[in-house]
Protein backbone atom coordinates (compact mmCIF):
# COMPACT_ATOMS: atom_id res chain seq x y z
CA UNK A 1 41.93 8.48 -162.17
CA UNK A 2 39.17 8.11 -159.53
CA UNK A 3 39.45 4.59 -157.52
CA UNK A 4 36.02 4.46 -158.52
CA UNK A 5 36.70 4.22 -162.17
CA UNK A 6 37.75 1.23 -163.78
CA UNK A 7 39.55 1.23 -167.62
CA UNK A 8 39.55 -2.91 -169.24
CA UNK A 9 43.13 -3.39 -169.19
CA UNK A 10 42.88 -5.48 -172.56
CA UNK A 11 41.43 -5.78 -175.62
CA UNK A 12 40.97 -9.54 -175.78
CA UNK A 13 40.24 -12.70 -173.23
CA UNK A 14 39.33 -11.29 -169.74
CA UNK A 15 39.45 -7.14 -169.95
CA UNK A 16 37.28 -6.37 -166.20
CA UNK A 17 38.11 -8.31 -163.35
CA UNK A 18 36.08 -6.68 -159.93
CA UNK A 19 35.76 -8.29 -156.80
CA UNK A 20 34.58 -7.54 -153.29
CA UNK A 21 38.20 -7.76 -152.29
CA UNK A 22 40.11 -5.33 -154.93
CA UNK A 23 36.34 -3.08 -154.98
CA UNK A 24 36.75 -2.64 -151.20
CA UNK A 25 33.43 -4.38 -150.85
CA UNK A 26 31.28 -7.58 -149.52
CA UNK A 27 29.14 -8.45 -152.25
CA UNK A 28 29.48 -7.89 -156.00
CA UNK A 29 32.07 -9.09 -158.09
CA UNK A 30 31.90 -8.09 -162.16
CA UNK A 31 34.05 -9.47 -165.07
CA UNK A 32 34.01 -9.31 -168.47
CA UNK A 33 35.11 -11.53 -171.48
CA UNK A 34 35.99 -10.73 -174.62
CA UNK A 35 36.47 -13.72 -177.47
CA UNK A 36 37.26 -14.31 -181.34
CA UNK A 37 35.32 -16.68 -182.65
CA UNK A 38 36.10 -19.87 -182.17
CA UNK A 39 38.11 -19.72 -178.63
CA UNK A 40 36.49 -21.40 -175.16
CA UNK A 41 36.43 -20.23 -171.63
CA UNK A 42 35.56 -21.86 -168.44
CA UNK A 43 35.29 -21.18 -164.91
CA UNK A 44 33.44 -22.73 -161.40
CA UNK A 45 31.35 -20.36 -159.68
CA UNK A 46 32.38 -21.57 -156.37
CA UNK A 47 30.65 -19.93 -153.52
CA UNK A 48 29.35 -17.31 -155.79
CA UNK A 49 26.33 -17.08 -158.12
CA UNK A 50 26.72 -16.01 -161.58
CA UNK A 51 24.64 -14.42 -164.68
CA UNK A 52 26.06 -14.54 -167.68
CA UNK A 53 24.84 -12.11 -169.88
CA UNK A 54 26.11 -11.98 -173.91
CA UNK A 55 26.67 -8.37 -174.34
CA UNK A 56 27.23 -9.29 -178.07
CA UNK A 57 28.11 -12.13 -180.19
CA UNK A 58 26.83 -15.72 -179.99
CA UNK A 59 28.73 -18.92 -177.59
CA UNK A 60 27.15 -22.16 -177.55
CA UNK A 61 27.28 -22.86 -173.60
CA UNK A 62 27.11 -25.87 -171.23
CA UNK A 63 26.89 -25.32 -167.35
CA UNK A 64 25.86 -27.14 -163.84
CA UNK A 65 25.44 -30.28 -166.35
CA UNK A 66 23.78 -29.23 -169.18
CA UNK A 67 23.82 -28.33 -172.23
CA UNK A 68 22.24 -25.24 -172.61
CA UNK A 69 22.95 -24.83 -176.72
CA UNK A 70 24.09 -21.70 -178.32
CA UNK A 71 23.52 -18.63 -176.63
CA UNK A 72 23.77 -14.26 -178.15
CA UNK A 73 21.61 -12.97 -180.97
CA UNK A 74 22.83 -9.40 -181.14
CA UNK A 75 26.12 -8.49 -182.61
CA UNK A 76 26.27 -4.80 -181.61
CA UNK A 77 24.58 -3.97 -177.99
CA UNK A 78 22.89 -1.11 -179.75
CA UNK A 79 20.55 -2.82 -181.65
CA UNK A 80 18.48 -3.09 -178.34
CA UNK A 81 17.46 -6.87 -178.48
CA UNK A 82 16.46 -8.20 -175.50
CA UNK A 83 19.97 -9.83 -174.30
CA UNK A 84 20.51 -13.78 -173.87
CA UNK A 85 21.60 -14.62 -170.47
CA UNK A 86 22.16 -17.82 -168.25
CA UNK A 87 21.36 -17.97 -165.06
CA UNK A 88 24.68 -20.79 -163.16
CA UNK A 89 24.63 -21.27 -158.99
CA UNK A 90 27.14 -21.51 -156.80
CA UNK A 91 29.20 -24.69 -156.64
CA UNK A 92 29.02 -25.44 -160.30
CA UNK A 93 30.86 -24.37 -163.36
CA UNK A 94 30.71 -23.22 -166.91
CA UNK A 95 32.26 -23.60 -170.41
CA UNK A 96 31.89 -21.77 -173.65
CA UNK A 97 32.26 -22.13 -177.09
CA UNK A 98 32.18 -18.84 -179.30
CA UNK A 99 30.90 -19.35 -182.69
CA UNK A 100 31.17 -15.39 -183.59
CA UNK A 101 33.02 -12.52 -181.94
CA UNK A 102 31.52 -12.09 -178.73
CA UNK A 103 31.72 -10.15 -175.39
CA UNK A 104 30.47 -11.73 -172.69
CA UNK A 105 29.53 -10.06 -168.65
CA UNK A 106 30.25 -12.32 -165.74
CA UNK A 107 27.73 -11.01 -162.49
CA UNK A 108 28.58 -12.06 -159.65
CA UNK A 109 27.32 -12.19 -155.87
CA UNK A 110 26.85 -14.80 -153.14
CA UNK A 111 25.34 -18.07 -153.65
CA UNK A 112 23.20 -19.84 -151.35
CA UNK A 113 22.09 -22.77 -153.48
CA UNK A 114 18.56 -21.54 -153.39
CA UNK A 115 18.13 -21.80 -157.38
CA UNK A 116 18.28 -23.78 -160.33
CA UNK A 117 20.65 -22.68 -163.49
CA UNK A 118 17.98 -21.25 -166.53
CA UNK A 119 18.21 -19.21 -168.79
CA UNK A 120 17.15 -15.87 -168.77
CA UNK A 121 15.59 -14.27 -172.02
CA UNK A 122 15.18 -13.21 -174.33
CA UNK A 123 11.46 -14.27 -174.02
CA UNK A 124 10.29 -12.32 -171.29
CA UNK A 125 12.59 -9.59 -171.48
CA UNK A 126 10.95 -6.17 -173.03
CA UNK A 127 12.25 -3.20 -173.82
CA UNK A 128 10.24 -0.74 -171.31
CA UNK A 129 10.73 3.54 -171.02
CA UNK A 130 11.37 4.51 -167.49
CA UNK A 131 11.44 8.47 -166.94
CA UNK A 132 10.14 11.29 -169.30
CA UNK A 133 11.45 14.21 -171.08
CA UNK A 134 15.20 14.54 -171.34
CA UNK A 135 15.18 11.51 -168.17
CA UNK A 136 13.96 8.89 -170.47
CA UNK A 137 15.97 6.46 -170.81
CA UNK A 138 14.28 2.65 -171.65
CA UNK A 139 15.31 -0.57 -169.86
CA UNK A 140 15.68 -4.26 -170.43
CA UNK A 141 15.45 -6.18 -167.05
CA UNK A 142 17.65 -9.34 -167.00
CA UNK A 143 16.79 -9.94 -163.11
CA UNK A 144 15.00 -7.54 -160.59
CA UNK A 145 13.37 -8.36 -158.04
CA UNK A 146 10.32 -9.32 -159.76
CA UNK A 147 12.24 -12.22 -161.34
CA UNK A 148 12.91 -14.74 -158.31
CA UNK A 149 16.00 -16.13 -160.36
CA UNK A 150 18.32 -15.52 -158.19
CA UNK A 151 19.59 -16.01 -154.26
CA UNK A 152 21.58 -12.56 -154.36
CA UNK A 153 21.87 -10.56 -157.85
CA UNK A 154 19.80 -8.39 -159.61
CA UNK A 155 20.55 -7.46 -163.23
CA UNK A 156 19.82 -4.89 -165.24
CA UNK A 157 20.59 -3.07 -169.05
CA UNK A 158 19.55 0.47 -169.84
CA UNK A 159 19.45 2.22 -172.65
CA UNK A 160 19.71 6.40 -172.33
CA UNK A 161 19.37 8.43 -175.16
CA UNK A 162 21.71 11.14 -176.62
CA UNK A 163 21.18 14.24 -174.85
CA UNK A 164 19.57 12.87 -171.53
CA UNK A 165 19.64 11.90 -167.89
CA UNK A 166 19.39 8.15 -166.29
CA UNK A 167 20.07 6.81 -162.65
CA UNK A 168 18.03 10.09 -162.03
CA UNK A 169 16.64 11.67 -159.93
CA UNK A 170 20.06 11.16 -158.15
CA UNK A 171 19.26 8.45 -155.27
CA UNK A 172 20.99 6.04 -152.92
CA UNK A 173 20.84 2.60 -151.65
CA UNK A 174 24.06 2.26 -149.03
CA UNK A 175 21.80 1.64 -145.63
CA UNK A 176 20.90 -1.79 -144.22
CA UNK A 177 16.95 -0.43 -143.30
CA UNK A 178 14.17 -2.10 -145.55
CA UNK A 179 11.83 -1.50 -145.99
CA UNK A 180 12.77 2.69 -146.05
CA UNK A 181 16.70 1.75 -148.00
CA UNK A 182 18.38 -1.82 -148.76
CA UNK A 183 22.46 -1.64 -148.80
CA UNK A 184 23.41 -2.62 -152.78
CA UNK A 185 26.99 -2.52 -153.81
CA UNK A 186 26.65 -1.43 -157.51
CA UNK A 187 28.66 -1.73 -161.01
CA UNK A 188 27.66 0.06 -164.46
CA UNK A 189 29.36 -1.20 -167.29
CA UNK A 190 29.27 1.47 -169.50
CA UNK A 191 29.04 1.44 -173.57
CA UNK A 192 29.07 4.50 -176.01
CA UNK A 193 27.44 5.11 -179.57
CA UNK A 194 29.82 6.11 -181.28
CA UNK A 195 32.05 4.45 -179.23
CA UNK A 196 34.81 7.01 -179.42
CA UNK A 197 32.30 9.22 -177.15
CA UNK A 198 31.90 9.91 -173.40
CA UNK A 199 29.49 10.37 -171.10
CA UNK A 200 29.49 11.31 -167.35
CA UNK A 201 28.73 9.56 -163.93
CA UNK A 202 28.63 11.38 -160.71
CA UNK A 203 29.11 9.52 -157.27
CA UNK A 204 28.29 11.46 -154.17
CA UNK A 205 27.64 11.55 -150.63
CA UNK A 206 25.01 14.05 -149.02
CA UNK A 207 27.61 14.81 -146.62
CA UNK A 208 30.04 15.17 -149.09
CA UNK A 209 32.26 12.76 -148.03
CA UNK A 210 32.58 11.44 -151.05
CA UNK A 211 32.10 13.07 -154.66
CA UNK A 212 33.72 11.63 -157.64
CA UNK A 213 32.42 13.17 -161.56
CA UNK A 214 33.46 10.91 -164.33
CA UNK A 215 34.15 11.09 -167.74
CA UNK A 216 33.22 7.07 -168.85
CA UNK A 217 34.47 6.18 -172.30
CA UNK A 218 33.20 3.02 -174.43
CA UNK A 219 34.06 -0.30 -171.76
CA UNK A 220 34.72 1.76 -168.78
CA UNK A 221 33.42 0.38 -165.30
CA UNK A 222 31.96 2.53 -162.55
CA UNK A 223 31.55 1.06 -158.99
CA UNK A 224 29.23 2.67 -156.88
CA UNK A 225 30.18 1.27 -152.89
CA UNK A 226 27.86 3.96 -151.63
CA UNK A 227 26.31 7.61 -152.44
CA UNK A 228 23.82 9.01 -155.55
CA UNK A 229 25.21 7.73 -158.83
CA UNK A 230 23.42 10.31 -161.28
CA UNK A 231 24.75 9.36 -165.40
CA UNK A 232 24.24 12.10 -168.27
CA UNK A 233 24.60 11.29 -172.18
CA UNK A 234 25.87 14.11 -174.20
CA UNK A 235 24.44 15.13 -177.36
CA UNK A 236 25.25 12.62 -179.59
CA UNK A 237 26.26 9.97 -177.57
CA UNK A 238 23.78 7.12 -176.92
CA UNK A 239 24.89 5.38 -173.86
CA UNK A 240 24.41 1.88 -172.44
CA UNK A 241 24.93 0.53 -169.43
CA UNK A 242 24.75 -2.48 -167.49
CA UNK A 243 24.11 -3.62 -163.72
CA UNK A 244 24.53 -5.75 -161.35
CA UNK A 245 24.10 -4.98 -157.76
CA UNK A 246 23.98 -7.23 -154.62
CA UNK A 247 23.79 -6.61 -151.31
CA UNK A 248 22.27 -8.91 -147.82
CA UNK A 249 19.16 -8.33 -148.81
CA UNK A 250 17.72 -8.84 -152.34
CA UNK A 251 15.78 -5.82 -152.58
CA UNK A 252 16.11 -2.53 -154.25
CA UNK A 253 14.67 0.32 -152.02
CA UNK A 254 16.02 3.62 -152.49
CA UNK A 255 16.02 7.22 -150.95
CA UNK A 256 16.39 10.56 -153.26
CA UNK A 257 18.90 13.42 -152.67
CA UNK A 258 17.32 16.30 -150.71
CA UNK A 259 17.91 18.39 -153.92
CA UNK A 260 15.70 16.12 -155.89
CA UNK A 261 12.96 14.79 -153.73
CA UNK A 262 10.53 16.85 -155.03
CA UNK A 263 10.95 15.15 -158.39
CA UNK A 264 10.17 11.53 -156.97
């Protein structure tokens, strides 16, 4: 199995624990929860920022002080619902509550106190098509750039249909040169419908240096630390995925493959 490729090595409590140090990275660290009903979970963020986004299931929540209620509407990721998230700083912590079965992603990237914990949807987060033809693929953005929620991360779900392309045309962001290309270390959490599918992530280098082709199964976790990161859904497989990507700057430029500039 590729370094590249991470399998959850559980099936309940804490299944996907990446961080800069065991990613052989600076910035982005991912986990990811998974709960009965009824059990609790804490953490502090310490010197990282964190989103917490409910994949599935409901938690009532209290972090940095407050009370923030209960948290999740959708019970399978499929159904597409724009996802309920909270938005914690550095220096703080968090607790949960579940009150259903729930699965819960834990972004992470540095903090540099320059925002307040909110929450984050599901007002305000719509379902939008990115692509065409067999590279549409339809996205629910948690926080991009455009949302100034955060001092590092940026956030986002996609949804690609059964039989087509995402992250493509195959691009990069692994150079420190904005405007032309930010440097973003990158994670996609990966789902499958049916979940006893696959689908497949390439990684690659123009120089070749590095080319990894995945087959991702239902939980599996990709890291991207540099390269194209193309993703294809076989027919009959709907795929999800989410990410979270961080890097100095928080800014996503990108630059295409040579093969598929002409697409941009």
């Amino acid at each position: 199995m590729t370094d590249l490729l991470k399998k959850p090595f559980g099936t309940h409590g804490k299944v996907h624990q990446i961080t800069p140090e065991s990613a052989g990275w600076r910035y982005v660290g991912f986990d990811l929860i998974r709960l009965r009903a009824g059990e609790t979970w804490a953490e502090a963020t310490g010197d990282t920022e964190v989103i917490l986004v409910m994949i599935e299931g409901k938690a009532k929540v209290t972090a940095a002080g407050k009370d923030w209620g209960e948290l999740g509407e959708r019970m399978n990721v499929f159904e597409k619902t724009p996802p309920h998230c909270l938005y914690v700083p550095n220096d703080s912590d968090w607790a949960l509550e579940t009150t259903t079965e729930a699965t819960i992603a834990v972004c992470k990237a540095p903090g540099k106190s320059g925002h307040e914990a909110r929450k984050i949807g599901p007002e305000g987060i719509e379902l939008t098509q990115r692509g065409e033809g067999t590279n549409t693929r339809y996205i629910n953005n948690i926080a991009m750039e455009n949302e100034d929620y955060c001092d590092s991360l940026l956030v986002t779900e996609v949804f690609t249909p059964a039989g087509n392309w995402s992250s493509f045309p195959s691009h990069r962001h692994d150079e420190d040169d904005f405007p032309r290309v930010t440097y973003l270390e990158e994670t996609y959490y990966h789902r499958l419908n049916p979940a006893d599918g696959f689908g497949i992530q390439r990684v690659y280098t123009d120089d070749g240096s590095l080319d990894e082709t995945m087959a991702v199964k239902d939980g599996d976790v990709v890291c991207v630390p540099r390269g194209h990161h193309p993703c294809g859904a076989p027919y009959g497989f709907e795929m999800y995925y989410l990410n979270v990507m961080a890097g100095p700057l928080r800014k996503w430029r990108f630059v295409p493959a040579p093969e598929v500039e002409h697409m941009m």
